[in-house]
C-alpha atoms as a PDB file:
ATOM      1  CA  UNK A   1      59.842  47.324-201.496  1.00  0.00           C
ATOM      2  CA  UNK A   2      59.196  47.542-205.446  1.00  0.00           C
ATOM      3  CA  UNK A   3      61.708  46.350-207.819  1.00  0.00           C
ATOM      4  CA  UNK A   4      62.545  47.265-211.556  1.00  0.00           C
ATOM      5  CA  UNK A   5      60.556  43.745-212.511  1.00  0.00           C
ATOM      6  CA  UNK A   6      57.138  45.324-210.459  1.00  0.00           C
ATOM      7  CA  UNK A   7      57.276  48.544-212.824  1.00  0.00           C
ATOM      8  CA  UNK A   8      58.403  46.616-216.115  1.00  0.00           C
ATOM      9  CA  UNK A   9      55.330  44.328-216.112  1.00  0.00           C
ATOM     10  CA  UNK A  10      52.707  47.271-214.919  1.00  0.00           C
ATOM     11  CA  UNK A  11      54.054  48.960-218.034  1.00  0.00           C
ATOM     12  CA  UNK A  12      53.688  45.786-220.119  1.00  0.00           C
ATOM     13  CA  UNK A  13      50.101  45.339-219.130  1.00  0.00           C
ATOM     14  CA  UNK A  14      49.373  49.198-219.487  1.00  0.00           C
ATOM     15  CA  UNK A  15      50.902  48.823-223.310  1.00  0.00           C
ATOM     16  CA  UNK A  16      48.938  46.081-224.046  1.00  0.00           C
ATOM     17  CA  UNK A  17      45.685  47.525-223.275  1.00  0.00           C
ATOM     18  CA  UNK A  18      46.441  50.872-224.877  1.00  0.00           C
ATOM     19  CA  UNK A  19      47.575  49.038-228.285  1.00  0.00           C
ATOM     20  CA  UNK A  20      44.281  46.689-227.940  1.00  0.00           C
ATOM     21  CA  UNK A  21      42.084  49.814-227.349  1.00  0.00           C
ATOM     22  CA  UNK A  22      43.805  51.365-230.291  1.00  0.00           C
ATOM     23  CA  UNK A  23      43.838  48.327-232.677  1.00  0.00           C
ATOM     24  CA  UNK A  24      39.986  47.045-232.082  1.00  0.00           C
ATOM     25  CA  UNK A  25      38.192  50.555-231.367  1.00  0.00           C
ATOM     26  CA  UNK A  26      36.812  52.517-234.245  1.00  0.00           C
ATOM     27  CA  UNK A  27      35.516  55.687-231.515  1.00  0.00           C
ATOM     28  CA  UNK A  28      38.014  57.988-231.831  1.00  0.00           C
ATOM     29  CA  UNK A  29      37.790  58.969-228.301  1.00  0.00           C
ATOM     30  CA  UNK A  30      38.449  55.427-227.228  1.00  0.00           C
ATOM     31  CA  UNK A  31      41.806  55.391-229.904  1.00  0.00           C
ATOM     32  CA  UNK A  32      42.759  58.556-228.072  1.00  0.00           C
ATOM     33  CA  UNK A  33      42.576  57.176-224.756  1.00  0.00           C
ATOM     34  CA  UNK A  34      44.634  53.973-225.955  1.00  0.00           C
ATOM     35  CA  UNK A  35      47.167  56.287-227.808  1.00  0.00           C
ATOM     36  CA  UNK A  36      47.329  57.777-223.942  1.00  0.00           C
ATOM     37  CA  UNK A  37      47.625  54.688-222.023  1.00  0.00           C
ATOM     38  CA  UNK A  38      50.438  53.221-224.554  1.00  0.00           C
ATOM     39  CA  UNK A  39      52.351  57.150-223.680  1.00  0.00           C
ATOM     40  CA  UNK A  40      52.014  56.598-219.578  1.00  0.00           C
ATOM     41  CA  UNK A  41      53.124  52.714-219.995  1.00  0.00           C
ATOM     42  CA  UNK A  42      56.507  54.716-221.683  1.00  0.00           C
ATOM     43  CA  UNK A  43      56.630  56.920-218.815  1.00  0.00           C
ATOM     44  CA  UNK A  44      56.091  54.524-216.207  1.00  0.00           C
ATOM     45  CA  UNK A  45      59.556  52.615-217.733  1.00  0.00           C
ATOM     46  CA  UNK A  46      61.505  55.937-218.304  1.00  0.00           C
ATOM     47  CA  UNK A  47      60.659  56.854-213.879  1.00  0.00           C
ATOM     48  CA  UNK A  48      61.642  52.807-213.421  1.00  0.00           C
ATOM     49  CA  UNK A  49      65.224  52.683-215.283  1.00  0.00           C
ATOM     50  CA  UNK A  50      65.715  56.519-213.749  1.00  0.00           C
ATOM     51  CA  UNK A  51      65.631  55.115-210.365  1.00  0.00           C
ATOM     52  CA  UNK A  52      66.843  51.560-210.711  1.00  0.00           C
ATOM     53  CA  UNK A  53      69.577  52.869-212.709  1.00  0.00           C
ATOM     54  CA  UNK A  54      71.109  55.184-210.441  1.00  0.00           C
ATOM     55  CA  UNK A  55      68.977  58.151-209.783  1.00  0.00           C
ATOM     56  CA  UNK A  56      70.020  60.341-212.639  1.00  0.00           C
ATOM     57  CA  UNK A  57      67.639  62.295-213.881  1.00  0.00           C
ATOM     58  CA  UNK A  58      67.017  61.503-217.822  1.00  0.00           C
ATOM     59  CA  UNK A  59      64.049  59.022-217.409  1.00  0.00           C
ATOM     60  CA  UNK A  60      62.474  62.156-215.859  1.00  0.00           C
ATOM     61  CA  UNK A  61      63.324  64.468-218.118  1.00  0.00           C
ATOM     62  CA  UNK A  62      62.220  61.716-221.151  1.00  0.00           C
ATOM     63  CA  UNK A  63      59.262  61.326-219.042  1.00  0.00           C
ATOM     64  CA  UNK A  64      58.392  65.356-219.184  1.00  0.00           C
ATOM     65  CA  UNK A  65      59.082  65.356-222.955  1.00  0.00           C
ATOM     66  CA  UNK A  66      56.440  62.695-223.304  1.00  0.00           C
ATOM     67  CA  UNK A  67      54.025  64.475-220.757  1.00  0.00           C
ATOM     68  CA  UNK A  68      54.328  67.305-222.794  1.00  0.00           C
ATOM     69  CA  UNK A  69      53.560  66.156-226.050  1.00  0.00           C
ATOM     70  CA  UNK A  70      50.725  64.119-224.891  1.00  0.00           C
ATOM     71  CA  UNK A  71      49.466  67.335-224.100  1.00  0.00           C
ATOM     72  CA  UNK A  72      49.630  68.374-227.514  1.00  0.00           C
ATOM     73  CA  UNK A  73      48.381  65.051-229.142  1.00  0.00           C
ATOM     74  CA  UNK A  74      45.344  65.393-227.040  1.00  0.00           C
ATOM     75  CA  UNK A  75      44.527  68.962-227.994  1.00  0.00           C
ATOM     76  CA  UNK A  76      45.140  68.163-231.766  1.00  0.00           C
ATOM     77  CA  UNK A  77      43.021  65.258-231.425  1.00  0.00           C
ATOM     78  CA  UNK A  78      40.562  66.482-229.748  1.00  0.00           C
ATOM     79  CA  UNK A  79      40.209  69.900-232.340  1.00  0.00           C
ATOM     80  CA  UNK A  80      40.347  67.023-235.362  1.00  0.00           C
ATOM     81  CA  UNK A  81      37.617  64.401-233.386  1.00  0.00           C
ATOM     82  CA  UNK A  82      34.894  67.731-232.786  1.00  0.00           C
ATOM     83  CA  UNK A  83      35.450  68.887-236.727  1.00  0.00           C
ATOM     84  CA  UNK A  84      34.768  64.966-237.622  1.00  0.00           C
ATOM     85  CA  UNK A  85      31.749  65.471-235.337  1.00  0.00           C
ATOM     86  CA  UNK A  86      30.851  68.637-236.834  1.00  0.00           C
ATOM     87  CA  UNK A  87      31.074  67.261-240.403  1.00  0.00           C
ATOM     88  CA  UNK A  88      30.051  64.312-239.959  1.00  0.00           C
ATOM     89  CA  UNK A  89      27.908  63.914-236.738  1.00  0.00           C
ATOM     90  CA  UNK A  90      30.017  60.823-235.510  1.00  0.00           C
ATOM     91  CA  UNK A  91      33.329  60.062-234.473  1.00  0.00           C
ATOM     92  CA  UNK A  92      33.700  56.959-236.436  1.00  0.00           C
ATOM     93  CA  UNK A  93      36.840  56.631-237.554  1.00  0.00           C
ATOM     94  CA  UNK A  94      36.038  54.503-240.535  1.00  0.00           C
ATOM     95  CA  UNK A  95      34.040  57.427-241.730  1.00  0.00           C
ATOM     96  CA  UNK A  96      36.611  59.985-241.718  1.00  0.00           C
ATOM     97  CA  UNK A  97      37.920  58.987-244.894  1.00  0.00           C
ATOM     98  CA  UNK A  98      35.502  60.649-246.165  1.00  0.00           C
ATOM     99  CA  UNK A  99      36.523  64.498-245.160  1.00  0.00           C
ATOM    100  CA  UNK A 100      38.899  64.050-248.439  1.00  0.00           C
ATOM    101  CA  UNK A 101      36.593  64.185-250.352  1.00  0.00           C
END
């Protein structure tokens, strides 16, 4: 059997990769997929405290919210990365800057 400490440090580990894929990448794909990673280490600590904390059912709901708009982060994303590709013909993010102009 799995205790609360089990889940906690999965979702530490999962948050550190996604924030080191999101600091040191400049692929916006690979930002994305840190962005996601950081999102499912929240989730995995919202099902955690749900059950360890008496089976009510917040964490899930918190956890839906969050599935939800990572949903919609990813399509946004996604639309933005292809028009930087379009524009640009890379997904560099240090190169977006220059869509402003």
């Amino acid at each position: 059997m799995h205790d609360l400490n089990t889940y906690l440090i999965i979702g530490a580990v999962l948050f550190t990769l996604g924030l080191f894929g999101v600091i040191t990448r400049r692929n916006a794909i690979a930002v994305l997929m840190g962005v996601e990673l950081i999102l499912n280490a929240a989730n995995i600590n919202f099902i955690a405290f749900a059950r360890f904390g008496g089976m009510n059912l917040s964490g899930h709901i918190f956890a839906m919210f969050v599935i939800i708009m990572a949903a919609v982060e990813a399509a946004v994303a996604l639309a933005i990365i292809i028009n930087l590709y379009n524009n640009l013909g890379t997904v560099n993010i240090d190169e977006a800057d220059t869509l402003k102009k």
